[in-house]
N, C-alpha and C. Protein backbone atom coordinates (compact mmCIF):
# COMPACT_ATOMS: atom_id res chain seq x y z
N UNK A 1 56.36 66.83 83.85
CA UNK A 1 57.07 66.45 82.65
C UNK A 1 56.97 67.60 81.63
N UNK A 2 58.06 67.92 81.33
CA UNK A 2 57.91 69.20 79.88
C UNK A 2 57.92 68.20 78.59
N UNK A 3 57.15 68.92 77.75
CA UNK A 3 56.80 68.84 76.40
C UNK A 3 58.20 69.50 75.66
N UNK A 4 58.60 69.09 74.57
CA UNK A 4 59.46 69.96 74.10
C UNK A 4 58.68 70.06 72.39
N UNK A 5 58.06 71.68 72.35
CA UNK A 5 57.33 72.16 71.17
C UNK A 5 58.36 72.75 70.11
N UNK A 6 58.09 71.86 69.20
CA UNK A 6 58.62 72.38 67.53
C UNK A 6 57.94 73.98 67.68
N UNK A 7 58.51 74.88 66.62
CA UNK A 7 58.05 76.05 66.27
C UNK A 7 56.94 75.35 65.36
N UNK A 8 55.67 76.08 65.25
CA UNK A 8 54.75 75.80 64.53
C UNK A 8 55.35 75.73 62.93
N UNK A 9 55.16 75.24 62.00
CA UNK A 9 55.26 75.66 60.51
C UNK A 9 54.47 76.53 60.22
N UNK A 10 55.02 77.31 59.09
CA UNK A 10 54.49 78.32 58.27
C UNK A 10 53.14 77.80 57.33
N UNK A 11 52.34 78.31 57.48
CA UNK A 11 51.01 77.91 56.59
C UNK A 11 50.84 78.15 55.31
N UNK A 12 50.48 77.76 54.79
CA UNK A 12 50.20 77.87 52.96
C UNK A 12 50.46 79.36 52.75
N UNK A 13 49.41 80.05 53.45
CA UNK A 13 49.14 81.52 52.85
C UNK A 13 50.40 82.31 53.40
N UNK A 14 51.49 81.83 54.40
CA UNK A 14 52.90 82.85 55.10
C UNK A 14 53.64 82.28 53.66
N UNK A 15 53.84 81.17 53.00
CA UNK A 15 54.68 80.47 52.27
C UNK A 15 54.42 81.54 50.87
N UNK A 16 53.36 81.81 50.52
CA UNK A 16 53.02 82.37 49.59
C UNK A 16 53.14 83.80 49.71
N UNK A 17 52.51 84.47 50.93
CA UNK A 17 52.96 85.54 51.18
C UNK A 17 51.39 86.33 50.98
N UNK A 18 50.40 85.57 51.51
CA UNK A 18 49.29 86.34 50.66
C UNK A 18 48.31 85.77 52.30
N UNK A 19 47.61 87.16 52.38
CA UNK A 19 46.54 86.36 53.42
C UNK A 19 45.56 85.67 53.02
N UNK A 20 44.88 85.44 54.65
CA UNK A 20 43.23 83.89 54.56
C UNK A 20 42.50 84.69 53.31
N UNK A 21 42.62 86.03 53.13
CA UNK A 21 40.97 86.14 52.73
C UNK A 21 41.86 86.50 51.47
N UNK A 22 42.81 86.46 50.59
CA UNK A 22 43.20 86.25 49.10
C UNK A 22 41.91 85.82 48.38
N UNK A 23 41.70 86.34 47.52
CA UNK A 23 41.40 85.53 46.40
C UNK A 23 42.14 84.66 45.50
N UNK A 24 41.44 84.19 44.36
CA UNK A 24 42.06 82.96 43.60
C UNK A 24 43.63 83.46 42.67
N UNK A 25 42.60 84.87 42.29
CA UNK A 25 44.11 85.40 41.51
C UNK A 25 44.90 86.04 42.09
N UNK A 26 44.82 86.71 43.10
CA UNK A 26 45.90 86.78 44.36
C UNK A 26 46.75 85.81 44.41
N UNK A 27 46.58 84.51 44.68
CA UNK A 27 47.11 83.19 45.53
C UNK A 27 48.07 83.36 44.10
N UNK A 28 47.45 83.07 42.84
CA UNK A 28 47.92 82.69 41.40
C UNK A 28 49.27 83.45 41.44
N UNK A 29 48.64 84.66 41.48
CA UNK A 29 49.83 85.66 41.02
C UNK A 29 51.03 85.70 42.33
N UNK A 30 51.13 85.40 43.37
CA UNK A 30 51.94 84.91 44.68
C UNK A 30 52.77 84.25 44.16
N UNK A 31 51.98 83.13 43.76
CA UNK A 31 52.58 81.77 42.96
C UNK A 31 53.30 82.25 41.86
N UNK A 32 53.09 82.35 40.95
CA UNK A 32 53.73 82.66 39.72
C UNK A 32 55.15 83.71 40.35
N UNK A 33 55.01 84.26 41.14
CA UNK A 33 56.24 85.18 41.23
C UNK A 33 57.05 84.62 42.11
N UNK A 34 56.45 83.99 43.62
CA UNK A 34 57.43 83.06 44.27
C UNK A 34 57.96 81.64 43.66
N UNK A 35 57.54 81.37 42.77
CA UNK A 35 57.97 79.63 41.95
C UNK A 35 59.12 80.57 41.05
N UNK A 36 58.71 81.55 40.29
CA UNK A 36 59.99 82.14 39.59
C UNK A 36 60.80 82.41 40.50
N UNK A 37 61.17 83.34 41.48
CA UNK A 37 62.51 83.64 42.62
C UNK A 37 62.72 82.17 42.58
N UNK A 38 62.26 81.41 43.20
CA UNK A 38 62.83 80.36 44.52
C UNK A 38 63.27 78.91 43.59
N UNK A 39 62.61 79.30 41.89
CA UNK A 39 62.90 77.76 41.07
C UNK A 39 64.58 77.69 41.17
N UNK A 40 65.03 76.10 41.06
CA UNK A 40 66.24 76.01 41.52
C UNK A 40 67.18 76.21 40.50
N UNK A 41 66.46 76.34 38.97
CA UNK A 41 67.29 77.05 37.36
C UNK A 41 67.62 77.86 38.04
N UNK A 42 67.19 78.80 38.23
CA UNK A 42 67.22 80.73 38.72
C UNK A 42 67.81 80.72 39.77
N UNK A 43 67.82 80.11 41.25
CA UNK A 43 67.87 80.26 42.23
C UNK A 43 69.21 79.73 42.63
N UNK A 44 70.21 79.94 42.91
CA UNK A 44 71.65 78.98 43.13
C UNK A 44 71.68 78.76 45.04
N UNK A 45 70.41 79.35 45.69
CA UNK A 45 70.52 79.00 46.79
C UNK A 45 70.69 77.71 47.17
N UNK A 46 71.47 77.00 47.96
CA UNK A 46 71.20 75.12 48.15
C UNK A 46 69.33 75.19 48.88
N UNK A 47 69.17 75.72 49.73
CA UNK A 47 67.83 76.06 50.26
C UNK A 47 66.16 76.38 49.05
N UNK A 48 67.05 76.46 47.97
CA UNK A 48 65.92 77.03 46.54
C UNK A 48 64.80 75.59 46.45
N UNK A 49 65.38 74.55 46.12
CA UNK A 49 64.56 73.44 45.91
C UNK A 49 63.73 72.99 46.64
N UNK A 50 64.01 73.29 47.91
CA UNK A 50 63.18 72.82 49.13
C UNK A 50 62.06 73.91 49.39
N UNK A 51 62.31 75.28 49.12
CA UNK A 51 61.08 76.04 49.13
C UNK A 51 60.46 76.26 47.92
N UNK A 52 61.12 75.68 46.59
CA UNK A 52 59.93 75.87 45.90
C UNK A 52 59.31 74.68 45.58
N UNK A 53 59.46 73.61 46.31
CA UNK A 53 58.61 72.28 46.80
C UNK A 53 57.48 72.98 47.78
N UNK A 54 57.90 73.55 48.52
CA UNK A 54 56.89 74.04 49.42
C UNK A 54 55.88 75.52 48.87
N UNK A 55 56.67 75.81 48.17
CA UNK A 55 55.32 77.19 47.36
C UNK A 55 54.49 76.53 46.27
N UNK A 56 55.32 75.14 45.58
CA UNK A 56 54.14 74.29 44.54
C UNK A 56 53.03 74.10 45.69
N UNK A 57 53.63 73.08 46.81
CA UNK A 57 52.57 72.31 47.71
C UNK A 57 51.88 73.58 48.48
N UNK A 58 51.67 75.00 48.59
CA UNK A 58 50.98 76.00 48.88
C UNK A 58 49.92 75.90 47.89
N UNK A 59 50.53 76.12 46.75
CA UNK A 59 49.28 76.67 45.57
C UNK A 59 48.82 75.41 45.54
N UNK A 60 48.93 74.42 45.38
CA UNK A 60 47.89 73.14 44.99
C UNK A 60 47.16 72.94 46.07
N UNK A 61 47.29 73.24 47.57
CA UNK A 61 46.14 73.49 48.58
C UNK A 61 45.56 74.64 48.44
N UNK A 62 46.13 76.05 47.89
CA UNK A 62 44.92 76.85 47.96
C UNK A 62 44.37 77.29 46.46
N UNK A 63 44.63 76.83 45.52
CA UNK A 63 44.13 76.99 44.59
C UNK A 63 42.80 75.66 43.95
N UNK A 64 43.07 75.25 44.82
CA UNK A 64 41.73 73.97 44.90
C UNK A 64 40.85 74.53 46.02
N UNK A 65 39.49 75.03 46.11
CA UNK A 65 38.38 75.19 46.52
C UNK A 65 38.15 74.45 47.65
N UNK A 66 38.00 73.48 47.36
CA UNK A 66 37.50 72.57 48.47
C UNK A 66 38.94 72.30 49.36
N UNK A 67 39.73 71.59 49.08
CA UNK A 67 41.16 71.36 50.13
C UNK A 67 41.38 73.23 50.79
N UNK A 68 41.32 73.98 50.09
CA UNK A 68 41.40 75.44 50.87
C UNK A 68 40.08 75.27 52.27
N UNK A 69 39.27 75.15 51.54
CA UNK A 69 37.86 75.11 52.97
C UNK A 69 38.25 74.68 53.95
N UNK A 70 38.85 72.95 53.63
CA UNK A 70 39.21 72.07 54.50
C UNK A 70 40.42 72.63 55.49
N UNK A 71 41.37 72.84 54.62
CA UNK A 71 42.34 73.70 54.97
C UNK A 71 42.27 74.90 56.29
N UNK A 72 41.44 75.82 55.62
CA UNK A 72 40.77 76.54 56.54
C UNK A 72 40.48 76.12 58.00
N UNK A 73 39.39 75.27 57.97
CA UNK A 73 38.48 75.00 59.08
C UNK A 73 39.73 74.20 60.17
N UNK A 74 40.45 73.38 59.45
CA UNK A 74 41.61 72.79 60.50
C UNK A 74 42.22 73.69 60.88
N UNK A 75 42.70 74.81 60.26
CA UNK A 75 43.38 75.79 60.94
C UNK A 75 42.58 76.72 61.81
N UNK A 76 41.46 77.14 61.82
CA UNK A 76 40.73 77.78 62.86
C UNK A 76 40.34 76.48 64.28
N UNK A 77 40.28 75.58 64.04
CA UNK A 77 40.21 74.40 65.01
C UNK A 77 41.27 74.42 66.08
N UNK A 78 42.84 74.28 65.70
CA UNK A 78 43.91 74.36 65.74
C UNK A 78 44.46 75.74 66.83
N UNK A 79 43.86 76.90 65.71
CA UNK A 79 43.64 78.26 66.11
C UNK A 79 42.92 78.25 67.73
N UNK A 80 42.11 77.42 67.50
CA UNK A 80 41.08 77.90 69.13
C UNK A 80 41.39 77.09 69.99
N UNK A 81 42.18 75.97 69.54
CA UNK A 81 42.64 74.80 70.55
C UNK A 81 43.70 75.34 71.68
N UNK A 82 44.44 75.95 70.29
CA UNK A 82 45.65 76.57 70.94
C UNK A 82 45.72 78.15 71.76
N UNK A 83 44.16 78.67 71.67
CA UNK A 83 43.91 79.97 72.65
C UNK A 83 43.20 79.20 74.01
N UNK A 84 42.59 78.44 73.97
CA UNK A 84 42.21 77.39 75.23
C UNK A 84 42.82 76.48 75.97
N UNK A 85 44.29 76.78 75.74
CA UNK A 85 45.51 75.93 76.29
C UNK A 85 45.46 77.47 77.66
């Protein structure tokens, strides 16, 4: 029987544009410049609203400490699951 696999989604830190090991004002300053491009005032793309739903919901997982950790550790889980396939 075949599986039929979605493309993985893009992770917080591809959405933002910033890697795992960013710091806080890294992530910030990502944010602040991708929410300006992609806000849907500025942006006349039909596609604008839907990614800057998704660059808010980036920064509010990695700009929180703890949901980033969490964050993290599921994705290295994920990460090794999917090299042991």
């Amino acid at each position: 029987m075949e599986v039929e696999t979605k493309p993985s989604p893009l992770s917080a830190y591809d959405i933002l544009g910033v890697v795992q090991g960013a710091t806080q004002d890294e992530i910030r300053i990502a944010w602040r410049i991708a929410a300006r491009k992609y806000h849907p005032d500025v942006n006349s793309n039909p596609d604008a609203q839907d990614l800057f739903i998704s660059i808010q919901e980036a920064y509010k997982l990695l700009s929180d400490i703890e949901k980033r950790k969490k964050y993290d550790a599921v994705r290295k889980i994920l990460q090794q699951e999917k090299q042991d396939e």
